[in-house]
PDB file of N, CA and C in Angstrom:
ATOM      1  N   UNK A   1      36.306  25.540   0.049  1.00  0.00           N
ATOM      2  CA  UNK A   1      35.521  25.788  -1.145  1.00  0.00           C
ATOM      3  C   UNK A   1      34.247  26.547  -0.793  1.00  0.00           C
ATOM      4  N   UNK A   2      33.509  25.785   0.200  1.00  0.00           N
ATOM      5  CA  UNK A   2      31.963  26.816   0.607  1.00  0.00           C
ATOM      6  C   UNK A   2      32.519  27.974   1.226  1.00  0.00           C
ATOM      7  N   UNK A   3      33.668  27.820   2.443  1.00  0.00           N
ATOM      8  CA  UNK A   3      33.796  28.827   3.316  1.00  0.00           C
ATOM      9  C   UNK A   3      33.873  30.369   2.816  1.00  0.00           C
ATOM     10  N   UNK A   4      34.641  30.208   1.719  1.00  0.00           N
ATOM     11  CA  UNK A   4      34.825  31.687   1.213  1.00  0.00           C
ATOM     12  C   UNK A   4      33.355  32.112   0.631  1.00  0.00           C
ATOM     13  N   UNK A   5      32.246  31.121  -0.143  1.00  0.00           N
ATOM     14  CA  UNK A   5      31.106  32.001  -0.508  1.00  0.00           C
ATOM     15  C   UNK A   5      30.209  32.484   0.418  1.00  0.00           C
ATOM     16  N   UNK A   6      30.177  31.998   1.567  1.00  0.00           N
ATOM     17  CA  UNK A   6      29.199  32.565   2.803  1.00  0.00           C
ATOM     18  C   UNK A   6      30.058  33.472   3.617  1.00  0.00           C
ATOM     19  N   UNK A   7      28.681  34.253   4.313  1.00  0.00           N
ATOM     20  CA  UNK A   7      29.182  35.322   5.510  1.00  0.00           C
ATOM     21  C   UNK A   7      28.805  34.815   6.850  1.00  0.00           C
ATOM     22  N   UNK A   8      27.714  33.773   6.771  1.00  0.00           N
ATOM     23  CA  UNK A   8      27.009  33.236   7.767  1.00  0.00           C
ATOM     24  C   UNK A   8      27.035  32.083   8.136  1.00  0.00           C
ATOM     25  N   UNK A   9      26.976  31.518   8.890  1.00  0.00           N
ATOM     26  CA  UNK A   9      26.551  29.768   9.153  1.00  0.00           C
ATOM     27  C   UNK A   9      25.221  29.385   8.456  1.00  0.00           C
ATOM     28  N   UNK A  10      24.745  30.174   8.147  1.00  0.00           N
ATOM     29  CA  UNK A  10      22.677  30.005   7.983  1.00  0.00           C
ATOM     30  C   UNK A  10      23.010  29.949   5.814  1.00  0.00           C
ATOM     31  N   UNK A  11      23.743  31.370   5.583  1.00  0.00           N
ATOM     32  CA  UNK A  11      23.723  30.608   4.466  1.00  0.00           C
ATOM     33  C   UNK A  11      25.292  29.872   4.040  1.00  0.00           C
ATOM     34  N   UNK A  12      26.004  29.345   4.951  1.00  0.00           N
ATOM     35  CA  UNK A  12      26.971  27.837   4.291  1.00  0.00           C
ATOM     36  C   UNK A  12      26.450  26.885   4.541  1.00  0.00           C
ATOM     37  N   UNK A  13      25.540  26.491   5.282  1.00  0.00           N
ATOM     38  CA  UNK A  13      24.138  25.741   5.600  1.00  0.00           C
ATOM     39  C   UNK A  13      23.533  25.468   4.287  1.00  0.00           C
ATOM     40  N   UNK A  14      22.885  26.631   4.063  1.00  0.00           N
ATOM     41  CA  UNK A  14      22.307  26.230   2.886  1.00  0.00           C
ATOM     42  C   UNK A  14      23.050  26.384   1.166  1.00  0.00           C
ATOM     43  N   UNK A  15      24.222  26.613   1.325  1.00  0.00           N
ATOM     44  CA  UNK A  15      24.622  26.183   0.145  1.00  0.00           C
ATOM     45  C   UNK A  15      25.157  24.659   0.268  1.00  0.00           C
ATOM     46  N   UNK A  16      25.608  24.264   1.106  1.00  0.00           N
ATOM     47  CA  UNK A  16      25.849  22.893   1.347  1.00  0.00           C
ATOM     48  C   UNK A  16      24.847  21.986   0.717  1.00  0.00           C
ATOM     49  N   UNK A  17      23.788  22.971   1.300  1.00  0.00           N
ATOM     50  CA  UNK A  17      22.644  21.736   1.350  1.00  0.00           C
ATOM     51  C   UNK A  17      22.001  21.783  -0.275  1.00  0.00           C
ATOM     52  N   UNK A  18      22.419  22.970  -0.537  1.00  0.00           N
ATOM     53  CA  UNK A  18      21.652  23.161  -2.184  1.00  0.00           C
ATOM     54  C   UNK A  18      23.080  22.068  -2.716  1.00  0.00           C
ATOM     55  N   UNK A  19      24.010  22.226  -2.931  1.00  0.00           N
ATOM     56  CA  UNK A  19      24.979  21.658  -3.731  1.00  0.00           C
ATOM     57  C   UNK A  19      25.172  19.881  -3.351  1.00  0.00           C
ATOM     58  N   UNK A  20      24.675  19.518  -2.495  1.00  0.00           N
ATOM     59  CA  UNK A  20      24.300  18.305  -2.117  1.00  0.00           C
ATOM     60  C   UNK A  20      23.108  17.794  -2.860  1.00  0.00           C
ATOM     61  N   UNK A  21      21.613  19.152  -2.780  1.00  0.00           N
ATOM     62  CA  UNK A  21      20.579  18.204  -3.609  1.00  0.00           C
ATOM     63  C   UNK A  21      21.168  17.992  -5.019  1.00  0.00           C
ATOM     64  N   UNK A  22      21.862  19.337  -5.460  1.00  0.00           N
ATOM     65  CA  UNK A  22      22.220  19.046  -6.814  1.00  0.00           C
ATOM     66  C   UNK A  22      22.957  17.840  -7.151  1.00  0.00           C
ATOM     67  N   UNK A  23      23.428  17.235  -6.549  1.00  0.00           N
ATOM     68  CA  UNK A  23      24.620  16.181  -6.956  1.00  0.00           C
ATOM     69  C   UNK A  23      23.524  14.891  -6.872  1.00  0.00           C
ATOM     70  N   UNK A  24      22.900  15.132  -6.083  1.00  0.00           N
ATOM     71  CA  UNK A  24      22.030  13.899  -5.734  1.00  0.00           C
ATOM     72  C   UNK A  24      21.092  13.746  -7.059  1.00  0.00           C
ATOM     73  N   UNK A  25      20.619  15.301  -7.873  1.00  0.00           N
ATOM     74  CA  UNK A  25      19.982  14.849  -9.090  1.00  0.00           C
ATOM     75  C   UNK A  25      20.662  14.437 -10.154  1.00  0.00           C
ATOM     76  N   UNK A  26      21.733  14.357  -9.515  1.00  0.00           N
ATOM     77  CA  UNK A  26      22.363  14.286 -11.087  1.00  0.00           C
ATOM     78  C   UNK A  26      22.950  12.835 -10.925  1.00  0.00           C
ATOM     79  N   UNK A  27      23.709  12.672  -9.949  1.00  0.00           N
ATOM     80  CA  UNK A  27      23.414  10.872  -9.532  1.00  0.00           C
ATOM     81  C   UNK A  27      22.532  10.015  -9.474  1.00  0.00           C
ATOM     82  N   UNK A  28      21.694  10.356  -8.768  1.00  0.00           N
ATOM     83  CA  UNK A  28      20.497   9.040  -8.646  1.00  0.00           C
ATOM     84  C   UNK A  28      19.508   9.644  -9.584  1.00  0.00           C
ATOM     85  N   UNK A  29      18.937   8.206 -10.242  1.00  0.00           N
ATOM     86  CA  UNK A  29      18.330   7.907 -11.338  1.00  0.00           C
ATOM     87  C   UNK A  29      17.107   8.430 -10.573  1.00  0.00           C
ATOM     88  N   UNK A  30      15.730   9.114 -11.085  1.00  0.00           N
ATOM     89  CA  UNK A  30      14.416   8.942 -10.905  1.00  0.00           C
ATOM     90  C   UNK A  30      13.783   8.165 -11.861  1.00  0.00           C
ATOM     91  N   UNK A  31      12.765   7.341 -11.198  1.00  0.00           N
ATOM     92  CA  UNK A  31      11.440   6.647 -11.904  1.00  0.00           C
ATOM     93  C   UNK A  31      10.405   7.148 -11.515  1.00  0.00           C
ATOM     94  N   UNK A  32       9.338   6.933 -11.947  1.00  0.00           N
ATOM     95  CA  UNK A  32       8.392   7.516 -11.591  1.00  0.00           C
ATOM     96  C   UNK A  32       7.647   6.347 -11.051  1.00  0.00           C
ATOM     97  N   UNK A  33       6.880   6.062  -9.822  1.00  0.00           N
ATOM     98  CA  UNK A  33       6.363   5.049  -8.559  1.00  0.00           C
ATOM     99  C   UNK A  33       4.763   5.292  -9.116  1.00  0.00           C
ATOM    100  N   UNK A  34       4.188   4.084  -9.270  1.00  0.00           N
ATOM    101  CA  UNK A  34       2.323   3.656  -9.564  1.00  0.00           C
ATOM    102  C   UNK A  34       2.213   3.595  -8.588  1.00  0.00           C
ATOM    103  N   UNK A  35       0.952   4.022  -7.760  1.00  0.00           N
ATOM    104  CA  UNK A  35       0.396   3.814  -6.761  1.00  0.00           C
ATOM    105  C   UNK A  35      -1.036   3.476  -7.260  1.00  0.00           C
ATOM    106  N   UNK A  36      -1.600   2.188  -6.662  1.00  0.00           N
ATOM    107  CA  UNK A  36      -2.846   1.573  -7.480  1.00  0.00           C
ATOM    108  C   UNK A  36      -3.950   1.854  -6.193  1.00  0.00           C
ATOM    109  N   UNK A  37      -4.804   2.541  -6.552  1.00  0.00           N
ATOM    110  CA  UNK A  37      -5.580   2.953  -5.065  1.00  0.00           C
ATOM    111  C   UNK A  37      -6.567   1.668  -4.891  1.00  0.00           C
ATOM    112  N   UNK A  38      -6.016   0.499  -4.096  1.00  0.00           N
ATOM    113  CA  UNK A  38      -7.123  -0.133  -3.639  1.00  0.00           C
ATOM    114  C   UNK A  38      -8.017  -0.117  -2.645  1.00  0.00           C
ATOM    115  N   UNK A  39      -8.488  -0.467  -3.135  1.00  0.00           N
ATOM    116  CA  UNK A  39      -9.898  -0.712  -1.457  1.00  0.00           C
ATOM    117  C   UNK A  39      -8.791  -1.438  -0.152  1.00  0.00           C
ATOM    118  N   UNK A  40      -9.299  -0.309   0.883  1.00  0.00           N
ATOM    119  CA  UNK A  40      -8.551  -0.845   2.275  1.00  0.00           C
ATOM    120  C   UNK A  40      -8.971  -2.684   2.213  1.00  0.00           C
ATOM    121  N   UNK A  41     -10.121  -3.413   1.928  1.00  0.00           N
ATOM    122  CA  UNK A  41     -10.358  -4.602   2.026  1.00  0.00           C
ATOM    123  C   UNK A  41      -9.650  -5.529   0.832  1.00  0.00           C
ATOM    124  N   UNK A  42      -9.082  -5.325   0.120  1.00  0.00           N
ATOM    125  CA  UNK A  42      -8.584  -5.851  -1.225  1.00  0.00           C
ATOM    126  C   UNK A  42      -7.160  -6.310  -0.812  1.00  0.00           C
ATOM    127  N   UNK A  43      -7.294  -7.784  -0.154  1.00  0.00           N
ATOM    128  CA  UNK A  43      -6.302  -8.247   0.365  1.00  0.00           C
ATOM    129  C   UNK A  43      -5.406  -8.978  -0.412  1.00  0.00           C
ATOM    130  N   UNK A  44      -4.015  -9.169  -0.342  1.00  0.00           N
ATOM    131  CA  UNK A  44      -3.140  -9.546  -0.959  1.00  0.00           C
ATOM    132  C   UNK A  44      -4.191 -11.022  -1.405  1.00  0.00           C
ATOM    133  N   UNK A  45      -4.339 -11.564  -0.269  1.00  0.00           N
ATOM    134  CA  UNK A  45      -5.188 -12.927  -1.471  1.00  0.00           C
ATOM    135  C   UNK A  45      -6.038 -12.572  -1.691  1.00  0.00           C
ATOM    136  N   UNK A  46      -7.197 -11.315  -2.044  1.00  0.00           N
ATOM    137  CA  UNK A  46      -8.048 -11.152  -3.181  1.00  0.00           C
ATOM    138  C   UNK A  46      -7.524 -10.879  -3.852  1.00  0.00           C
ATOM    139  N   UNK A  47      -6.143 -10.088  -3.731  1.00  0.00           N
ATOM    140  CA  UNK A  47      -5.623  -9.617  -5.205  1.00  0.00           C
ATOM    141  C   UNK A  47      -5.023 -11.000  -6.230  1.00  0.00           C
ATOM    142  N   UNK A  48      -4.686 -11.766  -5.113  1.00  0.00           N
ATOM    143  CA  UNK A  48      -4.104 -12.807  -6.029  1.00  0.00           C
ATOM    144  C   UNK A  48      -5.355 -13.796  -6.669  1.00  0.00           C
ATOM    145  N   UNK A  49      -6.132 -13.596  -6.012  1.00  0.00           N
ATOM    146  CA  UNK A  49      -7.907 -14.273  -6.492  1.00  0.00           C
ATOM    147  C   UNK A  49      -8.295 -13.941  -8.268  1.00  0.00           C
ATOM    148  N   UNK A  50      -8.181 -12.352  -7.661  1.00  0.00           N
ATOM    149  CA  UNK A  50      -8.769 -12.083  -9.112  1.00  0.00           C
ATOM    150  C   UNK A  50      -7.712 -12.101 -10.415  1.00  0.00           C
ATOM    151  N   UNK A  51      -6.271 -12.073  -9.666  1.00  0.00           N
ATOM    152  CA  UNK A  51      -5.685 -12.565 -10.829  1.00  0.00           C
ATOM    153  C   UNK A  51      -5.166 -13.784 -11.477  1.00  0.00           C
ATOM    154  N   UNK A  52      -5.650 -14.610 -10.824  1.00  0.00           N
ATOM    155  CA  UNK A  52      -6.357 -15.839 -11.148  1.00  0.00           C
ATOM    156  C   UNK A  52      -7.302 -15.985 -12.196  1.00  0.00           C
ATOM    157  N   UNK A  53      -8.203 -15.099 -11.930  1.00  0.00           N
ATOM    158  CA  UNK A  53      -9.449 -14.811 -12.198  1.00  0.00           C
ATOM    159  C   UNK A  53      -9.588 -14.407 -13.536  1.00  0.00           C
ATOM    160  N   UNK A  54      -8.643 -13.365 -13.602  1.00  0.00           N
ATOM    161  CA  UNK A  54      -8.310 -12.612 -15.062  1.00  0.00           C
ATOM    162  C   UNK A  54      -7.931 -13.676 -15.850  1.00  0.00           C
ATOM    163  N   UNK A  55      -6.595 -14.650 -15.426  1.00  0.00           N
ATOM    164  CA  UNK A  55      -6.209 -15.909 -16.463  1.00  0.00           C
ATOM    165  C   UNK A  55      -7.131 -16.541 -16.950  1.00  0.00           C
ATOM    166  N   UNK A  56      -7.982 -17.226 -16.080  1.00  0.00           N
ATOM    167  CA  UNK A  56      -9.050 -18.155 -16.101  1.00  0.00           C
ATOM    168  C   UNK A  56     -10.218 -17.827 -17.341  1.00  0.00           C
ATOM    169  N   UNK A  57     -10.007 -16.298 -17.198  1.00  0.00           N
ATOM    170  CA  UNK A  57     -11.264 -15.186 -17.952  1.00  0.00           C
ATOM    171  C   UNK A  57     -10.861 -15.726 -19.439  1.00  0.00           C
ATOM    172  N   UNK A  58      -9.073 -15.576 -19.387  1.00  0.00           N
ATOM    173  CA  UNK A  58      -8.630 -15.376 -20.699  1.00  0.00           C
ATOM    174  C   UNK A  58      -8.899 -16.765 -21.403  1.00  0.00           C
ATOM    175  N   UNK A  59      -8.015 -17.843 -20.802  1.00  0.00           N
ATOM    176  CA  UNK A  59      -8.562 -19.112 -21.323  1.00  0.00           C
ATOM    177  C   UNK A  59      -9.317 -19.547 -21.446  1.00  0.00           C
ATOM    178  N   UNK A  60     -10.461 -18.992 -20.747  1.00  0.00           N
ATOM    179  CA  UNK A  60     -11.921 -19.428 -21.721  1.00  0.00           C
ATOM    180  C   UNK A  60     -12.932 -20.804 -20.794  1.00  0.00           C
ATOM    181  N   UNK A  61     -12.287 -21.236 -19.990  1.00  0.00           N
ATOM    182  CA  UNK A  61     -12.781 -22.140 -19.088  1.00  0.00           C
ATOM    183  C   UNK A  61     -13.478 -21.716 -17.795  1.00  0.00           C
ATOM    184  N   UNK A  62     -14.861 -21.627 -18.448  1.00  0.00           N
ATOM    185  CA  UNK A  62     -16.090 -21.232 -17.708  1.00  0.00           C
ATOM    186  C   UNK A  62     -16.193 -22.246 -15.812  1.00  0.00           C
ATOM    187  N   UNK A  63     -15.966 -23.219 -16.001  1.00  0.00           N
ATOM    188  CA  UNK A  63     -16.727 -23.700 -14.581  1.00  0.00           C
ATOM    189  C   UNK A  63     -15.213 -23.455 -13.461  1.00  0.00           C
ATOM    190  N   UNK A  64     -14.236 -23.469 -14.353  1.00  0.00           N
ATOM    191  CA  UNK A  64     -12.946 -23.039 -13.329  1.00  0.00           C
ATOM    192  C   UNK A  64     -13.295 -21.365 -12.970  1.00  0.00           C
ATOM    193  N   UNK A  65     -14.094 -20.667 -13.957  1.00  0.00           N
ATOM    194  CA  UNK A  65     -13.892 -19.488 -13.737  1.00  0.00           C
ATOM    195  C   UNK A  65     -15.425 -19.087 -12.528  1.00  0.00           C
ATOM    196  N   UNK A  66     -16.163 -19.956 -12.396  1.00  0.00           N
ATOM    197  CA  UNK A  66     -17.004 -19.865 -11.215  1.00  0.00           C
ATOM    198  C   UNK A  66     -16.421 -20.476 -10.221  1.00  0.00           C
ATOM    199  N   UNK A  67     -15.654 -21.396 -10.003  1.00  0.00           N
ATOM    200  CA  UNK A  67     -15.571 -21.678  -8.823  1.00  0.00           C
ATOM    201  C   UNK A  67     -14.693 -20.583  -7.994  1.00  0.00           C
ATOM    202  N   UNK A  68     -13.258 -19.985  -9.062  1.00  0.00           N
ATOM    203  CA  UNK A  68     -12.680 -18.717  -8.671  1.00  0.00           C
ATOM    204  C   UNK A  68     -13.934 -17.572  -8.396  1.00  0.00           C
ATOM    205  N   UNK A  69     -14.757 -17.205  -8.974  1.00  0.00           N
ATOM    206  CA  UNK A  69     -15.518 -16.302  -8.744  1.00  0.00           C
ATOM    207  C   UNK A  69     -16.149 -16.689  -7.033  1.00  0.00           C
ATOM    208  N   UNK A  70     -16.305 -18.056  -6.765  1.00  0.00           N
ATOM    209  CA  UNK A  70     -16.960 -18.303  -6.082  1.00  0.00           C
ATOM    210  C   UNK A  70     -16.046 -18.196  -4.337  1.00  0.00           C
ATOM    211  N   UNK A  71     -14.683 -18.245  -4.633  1.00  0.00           N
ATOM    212  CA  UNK A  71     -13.453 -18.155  -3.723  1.00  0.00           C
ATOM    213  C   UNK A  71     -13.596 -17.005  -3.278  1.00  0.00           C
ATOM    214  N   UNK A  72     -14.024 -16.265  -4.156  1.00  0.00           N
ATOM    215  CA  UNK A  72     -13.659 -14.396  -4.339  1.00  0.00           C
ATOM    216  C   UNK A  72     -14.577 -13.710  -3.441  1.00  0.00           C
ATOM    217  N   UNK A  73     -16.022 -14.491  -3.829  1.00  0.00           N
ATOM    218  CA  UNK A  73     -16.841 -13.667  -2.928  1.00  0.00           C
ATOM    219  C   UNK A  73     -17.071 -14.231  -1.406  1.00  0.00           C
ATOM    220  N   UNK A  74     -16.552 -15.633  -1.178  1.00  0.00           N
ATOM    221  CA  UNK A  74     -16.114 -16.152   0.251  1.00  0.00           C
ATOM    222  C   UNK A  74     -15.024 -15.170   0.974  1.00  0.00           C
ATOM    223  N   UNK A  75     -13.733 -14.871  -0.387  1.00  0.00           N
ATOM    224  CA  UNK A  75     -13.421 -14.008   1.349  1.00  0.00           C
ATOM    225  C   UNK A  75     -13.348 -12.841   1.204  1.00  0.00           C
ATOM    226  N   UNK A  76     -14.198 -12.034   0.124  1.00  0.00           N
ATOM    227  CA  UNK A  76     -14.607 -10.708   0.052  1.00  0.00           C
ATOM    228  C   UNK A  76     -15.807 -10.821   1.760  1.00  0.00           C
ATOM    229  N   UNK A  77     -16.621 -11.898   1.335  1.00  0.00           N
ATOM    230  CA  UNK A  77     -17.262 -11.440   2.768  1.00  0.00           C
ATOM    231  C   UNK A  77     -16.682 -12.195   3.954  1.00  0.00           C
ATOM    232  N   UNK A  78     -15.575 -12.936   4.117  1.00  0.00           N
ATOM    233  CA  UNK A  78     -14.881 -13.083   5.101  1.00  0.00           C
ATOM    234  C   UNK A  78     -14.085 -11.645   5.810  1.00  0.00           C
ATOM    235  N   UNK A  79     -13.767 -11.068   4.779  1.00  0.00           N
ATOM    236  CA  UNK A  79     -13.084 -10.108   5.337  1.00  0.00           C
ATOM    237  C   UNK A  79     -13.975  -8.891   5.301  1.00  0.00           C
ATOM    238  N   UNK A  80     -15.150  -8.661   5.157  1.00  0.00           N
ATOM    239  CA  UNK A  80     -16.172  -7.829   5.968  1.00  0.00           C
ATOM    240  C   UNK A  80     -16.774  -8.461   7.092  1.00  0.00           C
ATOM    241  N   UNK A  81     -17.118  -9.831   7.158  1.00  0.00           N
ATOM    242  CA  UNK A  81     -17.330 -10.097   8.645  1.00  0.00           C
ATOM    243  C   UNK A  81     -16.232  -9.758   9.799  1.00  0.00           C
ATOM    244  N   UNK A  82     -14.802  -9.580   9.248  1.00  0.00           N
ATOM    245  CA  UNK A  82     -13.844  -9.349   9.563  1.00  0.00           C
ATOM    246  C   UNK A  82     -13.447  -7.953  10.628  1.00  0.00           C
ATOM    247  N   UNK A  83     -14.331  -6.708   9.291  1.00  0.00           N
ATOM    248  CA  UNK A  83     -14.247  -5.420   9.423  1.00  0.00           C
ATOM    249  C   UNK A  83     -15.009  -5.465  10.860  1.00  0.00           C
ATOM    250  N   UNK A  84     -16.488  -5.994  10.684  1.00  0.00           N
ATOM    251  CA  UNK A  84     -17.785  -5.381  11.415  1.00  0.00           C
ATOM    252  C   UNK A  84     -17.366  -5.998  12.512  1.00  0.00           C
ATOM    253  N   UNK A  85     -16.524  -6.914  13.313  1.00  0.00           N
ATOM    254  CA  UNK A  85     -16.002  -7.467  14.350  1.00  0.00           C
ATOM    255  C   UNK A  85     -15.244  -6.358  14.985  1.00  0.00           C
ATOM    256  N   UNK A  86     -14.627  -6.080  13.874  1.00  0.00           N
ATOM    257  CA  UNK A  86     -13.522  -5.058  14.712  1.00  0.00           C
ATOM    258  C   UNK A  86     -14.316  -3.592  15.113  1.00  0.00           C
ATOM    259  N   UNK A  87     -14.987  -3.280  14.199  1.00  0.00           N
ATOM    260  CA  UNK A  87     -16.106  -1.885  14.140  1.00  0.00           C
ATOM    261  C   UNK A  87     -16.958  -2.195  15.677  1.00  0.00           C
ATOM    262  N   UNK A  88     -17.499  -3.376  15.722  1.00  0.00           N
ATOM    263  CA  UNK A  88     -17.961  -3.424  16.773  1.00  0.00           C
ATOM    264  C   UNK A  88     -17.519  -3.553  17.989  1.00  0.00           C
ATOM    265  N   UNK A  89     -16.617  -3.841  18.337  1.00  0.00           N
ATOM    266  CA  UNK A  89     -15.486  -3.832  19.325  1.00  0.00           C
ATOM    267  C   UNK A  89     -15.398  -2.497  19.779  1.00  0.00           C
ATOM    268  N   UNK A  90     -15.061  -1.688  18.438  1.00  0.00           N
ATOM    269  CA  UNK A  90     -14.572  -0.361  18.555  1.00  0.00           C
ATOM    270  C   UNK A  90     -15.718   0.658  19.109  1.00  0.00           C
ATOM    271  N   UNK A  91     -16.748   0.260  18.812  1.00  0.00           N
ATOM    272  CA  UNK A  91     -18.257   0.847  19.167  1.00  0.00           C
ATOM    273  C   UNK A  91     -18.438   0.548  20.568  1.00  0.00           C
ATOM    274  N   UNK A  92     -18.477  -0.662  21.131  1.00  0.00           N
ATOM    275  CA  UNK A  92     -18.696  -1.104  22.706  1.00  0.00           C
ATOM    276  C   UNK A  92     -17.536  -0.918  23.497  1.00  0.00           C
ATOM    277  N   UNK A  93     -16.330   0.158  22.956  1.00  0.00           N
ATOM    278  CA  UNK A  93     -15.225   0.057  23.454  1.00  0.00           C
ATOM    279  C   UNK A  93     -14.787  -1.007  24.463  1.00  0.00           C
ATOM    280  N   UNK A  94     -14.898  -2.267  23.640  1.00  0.00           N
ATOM    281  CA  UNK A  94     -13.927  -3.179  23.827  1.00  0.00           C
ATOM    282  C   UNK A  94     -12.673  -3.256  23.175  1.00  0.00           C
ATOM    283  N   UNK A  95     -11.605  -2.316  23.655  1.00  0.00           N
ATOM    284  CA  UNK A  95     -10.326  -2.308  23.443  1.00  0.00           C
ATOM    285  C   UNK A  95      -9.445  -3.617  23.558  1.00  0.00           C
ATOM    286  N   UNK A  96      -9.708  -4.657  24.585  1.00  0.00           N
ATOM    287  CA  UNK A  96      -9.226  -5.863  24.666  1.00  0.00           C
ATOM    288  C   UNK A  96      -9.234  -6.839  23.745  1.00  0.00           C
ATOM    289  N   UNK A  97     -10.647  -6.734  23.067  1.00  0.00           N
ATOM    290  CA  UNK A  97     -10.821  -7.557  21.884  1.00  0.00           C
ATOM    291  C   UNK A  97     -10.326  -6.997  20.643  1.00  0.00           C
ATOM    292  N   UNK A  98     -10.227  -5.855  20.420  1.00  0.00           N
ATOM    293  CA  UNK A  98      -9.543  -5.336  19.458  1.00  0.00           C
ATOM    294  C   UNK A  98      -8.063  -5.362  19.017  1.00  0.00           C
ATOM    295  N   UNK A  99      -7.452  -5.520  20.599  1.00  0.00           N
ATOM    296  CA  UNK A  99      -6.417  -5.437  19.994  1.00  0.00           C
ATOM    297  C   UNK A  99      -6.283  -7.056  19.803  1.00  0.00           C
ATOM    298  N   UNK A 100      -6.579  -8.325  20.574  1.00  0.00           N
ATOM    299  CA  UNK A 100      -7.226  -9.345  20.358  1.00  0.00           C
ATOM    300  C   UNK A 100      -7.049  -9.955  19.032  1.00  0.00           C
ATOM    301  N   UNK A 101      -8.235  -9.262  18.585  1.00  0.00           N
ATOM    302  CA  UNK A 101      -7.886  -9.592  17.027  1.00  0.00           C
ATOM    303  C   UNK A 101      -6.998  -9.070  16.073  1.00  0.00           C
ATOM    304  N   UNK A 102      -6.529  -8.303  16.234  1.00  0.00           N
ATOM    305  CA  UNK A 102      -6.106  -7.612  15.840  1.00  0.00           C
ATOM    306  C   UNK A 102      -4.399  -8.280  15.680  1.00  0.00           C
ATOM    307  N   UNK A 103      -4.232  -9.265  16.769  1.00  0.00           N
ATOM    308  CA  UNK A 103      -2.753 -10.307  16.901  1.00  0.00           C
ATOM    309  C   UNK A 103      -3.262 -11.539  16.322  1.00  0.00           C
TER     310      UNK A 103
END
């Protein structure tokens, strides 16, 4: 079927390869993928913090919603004491401790 439309290897190559993407669009479904740009520090449990946080907002129950607030900013700055450990490591090139923590 290809052999007879080409003269070359370079283009039965690329009709192959064109008549392959085509089949592939027409088979597989596209969606279109969200990508939510978070902060490199916005860790799976802050994310799950604040959506906590959001419920708590909705129902209306103020002292549950400080103590979540109060979770939030414990390991928002847990995990910048976190950063500046590793930053500093990286500064005194202590490679040992880096990778260290880093396990």
């Amino acid at each position: 079927m290809f052999l007879d439309s080409a003269l070359d290897i370079h283009e039965l190559t690329n009709t192959i390869n064109s008549y392959t993407g085509f089949c592939e669009d027409l088979v597989i479904p596209q969606r279109p993928v969200k990508c939510y740009p978070n902060k490199p520090w916005i860790t799976k449990e802050i994310q799950y913090l604040l959506s906590r946080k959001k419920h708590l907002f909705k129902s209306g129950t103020k002292q549950e919603l400080k103590i979540i607030q109060s979770e939030i900013n414990t390991a928002i700055k847990r995990e910048d004491v976190y950063r500046r450990k590793i930053e500093n490591n990286f500064m005194t090139n202590n490679i040992r401790s880096v990778w260290d923590g880093l396990g």
